[in-house]
C-alpha atoms as a PDB file:
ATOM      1  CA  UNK A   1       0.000   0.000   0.000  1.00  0.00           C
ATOM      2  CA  UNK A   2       1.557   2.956  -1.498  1.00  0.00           C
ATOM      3  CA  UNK A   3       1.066   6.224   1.342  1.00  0.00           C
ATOM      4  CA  UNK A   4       0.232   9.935  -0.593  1.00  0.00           C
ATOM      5  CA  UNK A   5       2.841  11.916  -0.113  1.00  0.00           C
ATOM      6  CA  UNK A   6       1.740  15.575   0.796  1.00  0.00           C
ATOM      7  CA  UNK A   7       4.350  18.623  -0.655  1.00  0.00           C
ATOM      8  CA  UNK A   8       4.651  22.265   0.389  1.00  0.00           C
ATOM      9  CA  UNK A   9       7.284  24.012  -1.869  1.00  0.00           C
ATOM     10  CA  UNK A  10       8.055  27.771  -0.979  1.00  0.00           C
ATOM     11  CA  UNK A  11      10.414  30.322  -2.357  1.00  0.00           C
ATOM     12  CA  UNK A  12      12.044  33.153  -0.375  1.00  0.00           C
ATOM     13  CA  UNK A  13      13.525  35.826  -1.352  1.00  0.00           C
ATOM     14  CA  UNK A  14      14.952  37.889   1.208  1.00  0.00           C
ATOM     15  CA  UNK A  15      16.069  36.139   4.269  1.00  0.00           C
ATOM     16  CA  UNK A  16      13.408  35.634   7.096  1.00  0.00           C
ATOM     17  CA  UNK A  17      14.787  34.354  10.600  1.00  0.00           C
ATOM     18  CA  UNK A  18      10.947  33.801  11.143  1.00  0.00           C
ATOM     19  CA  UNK A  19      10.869  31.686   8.296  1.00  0.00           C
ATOM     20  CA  UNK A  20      11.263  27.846  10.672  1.00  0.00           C
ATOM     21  CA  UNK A  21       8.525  28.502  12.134  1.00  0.00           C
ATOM     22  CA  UNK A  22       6.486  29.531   9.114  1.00  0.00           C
ATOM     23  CA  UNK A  23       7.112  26.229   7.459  1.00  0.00           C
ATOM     24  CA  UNK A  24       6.559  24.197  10.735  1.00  0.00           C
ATOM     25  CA  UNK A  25       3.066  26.225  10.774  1.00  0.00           C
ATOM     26  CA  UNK A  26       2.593  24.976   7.126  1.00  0.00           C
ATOM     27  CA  UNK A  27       3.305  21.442   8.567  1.00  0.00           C
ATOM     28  CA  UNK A  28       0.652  21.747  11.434  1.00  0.00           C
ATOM     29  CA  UNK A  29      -1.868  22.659   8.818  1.00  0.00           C
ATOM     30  CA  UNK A  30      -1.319  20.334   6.431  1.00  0.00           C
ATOM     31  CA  UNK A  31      -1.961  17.721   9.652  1.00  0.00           C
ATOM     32  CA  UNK A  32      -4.890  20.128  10.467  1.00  0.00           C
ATOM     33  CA  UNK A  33      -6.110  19.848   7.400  1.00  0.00           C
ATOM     34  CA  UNK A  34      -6.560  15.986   7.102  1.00  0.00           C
ATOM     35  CA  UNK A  35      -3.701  14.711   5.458  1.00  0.00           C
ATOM     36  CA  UNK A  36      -2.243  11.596   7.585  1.00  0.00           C
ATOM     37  CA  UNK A  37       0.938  10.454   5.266  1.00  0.00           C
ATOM     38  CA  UNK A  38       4.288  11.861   5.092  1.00  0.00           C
ATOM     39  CA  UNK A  39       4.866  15.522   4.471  1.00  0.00           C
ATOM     40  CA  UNK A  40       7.860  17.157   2.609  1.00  0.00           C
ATOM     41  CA  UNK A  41       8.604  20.390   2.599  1.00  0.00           C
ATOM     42  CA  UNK A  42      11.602  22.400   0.797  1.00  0.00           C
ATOM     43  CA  UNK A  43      11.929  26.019   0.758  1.00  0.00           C
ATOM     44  CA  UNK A  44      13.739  26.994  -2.107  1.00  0.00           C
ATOM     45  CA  UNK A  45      15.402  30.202  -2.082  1.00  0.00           C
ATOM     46  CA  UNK A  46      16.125  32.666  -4.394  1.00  0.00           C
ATOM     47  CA  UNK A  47      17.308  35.768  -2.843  1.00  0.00           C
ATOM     48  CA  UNK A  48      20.560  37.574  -3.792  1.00  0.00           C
ATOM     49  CA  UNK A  49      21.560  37.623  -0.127  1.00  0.00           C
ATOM     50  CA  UNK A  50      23.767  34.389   1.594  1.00  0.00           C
ATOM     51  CA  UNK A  51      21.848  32.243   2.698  1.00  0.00           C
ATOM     52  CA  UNK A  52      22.272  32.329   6.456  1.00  0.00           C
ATOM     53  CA  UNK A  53      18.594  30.819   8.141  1.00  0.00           C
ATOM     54  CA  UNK A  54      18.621  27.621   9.464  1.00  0.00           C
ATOM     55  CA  UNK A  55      16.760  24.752   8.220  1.00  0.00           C
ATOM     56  CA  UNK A  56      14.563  23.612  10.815  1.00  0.00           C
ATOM     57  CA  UNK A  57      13.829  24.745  14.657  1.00  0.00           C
ATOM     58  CA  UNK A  58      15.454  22.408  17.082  1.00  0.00           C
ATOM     59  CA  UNK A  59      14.376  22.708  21.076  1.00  0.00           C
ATOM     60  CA  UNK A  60      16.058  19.803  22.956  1.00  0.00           C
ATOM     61  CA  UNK A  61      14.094  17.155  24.409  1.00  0.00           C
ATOM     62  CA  UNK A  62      11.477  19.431  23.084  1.00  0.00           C
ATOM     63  CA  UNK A  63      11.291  19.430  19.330  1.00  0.00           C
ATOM     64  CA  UNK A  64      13.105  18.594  16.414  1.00  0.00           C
ATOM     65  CA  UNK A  65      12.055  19.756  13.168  1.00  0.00           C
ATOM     66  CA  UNK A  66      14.025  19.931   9.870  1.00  0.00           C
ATOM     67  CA  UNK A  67      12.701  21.132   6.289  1.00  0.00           C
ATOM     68  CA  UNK A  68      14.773  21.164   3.033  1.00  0.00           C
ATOM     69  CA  UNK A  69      16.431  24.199   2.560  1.00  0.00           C
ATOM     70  CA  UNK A  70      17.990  24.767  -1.141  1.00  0.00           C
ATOM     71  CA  UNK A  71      19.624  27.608  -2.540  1.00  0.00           C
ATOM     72  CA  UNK A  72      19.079  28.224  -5.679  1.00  0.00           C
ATOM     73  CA  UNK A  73      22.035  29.866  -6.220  1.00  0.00           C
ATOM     74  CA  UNK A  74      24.428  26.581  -5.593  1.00  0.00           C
ATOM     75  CA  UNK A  75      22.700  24.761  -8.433  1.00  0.00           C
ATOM     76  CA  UNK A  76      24.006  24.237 -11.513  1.00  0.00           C
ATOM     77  CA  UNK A  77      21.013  24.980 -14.184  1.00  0.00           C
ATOM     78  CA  UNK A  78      22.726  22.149 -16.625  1.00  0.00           C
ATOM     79  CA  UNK A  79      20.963  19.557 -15.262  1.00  0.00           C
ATOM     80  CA  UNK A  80      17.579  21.253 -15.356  1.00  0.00           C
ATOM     81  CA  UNK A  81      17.672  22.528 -19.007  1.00  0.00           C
ATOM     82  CA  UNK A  82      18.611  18.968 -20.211  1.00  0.00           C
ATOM     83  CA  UNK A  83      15.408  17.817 -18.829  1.00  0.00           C
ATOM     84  CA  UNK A  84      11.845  17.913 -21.385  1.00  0.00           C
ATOM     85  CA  UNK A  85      10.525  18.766 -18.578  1.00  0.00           C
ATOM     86  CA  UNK A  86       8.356  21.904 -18.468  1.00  0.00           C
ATOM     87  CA  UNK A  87       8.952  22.839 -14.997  1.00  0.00           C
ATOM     88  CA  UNK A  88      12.285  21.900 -15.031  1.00  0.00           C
ATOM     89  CA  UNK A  89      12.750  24.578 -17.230  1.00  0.00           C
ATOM     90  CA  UNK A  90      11.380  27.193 -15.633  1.00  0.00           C
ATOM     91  CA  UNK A  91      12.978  26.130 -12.436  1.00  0.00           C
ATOM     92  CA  UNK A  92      16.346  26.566 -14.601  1.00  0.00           C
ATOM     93  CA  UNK A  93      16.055  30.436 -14.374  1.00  0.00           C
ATOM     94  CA  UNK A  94      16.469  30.855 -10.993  1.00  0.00           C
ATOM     95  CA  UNK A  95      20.067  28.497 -10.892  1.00  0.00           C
ATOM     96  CA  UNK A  96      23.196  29.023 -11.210  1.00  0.00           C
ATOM     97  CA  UNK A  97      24.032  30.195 -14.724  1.00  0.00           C
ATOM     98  CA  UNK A  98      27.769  29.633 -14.236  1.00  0.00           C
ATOM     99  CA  UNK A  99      29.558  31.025 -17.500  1.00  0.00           C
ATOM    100  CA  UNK A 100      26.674  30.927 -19.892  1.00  0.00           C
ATOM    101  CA  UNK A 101      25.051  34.669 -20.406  1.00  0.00           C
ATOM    102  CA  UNK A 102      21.899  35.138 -19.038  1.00  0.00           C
ATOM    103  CA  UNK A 103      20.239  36.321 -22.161  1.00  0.00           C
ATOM    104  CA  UNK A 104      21.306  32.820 -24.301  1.00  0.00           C
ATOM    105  CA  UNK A 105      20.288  30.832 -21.242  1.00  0.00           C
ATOM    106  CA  UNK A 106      16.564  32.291 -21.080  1.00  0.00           C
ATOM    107  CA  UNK A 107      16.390  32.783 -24.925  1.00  0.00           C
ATOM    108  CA  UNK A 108      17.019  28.891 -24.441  1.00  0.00           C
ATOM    109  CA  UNK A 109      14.402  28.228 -22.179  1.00  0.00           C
ATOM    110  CA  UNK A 110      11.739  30.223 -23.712  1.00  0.00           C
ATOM    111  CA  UNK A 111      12.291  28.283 -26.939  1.00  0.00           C
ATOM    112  CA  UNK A 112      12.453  24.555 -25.265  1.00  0.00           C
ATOM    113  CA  UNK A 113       9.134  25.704 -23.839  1.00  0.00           C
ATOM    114  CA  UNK A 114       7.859  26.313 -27.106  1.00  0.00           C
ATOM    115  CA  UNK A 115       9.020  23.553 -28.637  1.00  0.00           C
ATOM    116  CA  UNK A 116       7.553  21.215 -25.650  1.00  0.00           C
ATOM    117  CA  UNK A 117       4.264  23.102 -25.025  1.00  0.00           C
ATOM    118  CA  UNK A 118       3.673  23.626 -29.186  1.00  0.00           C
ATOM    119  CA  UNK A 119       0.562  21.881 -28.749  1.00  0.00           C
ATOM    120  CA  UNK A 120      -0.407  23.731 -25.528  1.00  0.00           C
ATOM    121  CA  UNK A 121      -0.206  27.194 -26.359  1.00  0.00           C
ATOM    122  CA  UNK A 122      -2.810  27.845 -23.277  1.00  0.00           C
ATOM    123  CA  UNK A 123      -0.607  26.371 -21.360  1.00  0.00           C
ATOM    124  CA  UNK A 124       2.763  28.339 -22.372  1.00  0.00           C
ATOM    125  CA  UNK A 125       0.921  31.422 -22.037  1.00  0.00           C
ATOM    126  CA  UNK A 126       0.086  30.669 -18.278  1.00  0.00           C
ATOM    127  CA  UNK A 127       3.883  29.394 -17.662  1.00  0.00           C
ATOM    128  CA  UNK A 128       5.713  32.738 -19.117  1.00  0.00           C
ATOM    129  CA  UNK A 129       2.853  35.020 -18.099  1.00  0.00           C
ATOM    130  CA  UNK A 130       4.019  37.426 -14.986  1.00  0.00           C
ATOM    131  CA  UNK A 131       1.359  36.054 -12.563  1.00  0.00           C
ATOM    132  CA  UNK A 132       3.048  32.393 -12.737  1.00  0.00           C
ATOM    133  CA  UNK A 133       6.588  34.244 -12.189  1.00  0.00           C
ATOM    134  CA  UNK A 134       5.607  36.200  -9.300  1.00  0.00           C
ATOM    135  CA  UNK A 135       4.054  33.430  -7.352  1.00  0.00           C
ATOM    136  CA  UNK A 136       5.480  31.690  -4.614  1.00  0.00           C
END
């Protein structure tokens, strides 16, 4: 019996030493909210800041809770852009762009998104429209 895994995925972009117990709130109502299976969480950020929050609140004896923390800024996009993946792609623009120029790199993007969501155009509207890039 396979168990539904529940995800809460969150992007920061300027550092929040509240943030911990943000995501453990997220946690609790998730659990509030019914679900009974595992819950992941990663908080992905994308400030231009160093990262300097901690990953998880830890009280001894008391409580220990951890979240993934990844910055953004330590991945390589390579591996994303490679992908025909969508949402890899889009994920690509806030990595690493290491010695490629910014402008090829999203030129790139945009047209692997065209050439995977051809038959979607509703669909690569809604991913490159300004309301998808300003959630989170």
């Amino acid at each position: 019996m396979c168990q539904q895994v529940a995800w809460r995925v969150a992007a920061l972009i300027i550092p929040n030493a509240d943030m911990p117990l943000r995501m453990l709130r997220y946690y609790t109502d998730i659990r509030l909210a019914g679900h009974a299976g595992p819950i992941r969480q990663c908080l992905l950020y994308i400030g231009s800041e160093r990262l300097t929050m901690d990953d998880g609140i830890a009280e001894p004896g008391l409580l220990d809770y951890r979240y993934q923390l990844v910055d953004m800024h330590q991945i390589n996009c390579a591996g994303l852009l490679v992908q025909d993946n969508p949402d890899a792609l889009v994920l690509a623009v806030l990595c690493d762009f290491g010695d490629r120029a910014p402008e090829e790199v999203v030129q790139y993007i945009v047209r692997r998104l065209k050439e995977l969501l051809a038959r979607d155009d509703k669909r690569f509207r809604a991913e490159n429209s300004p309301s998808s890039r300003a959630r989170g």
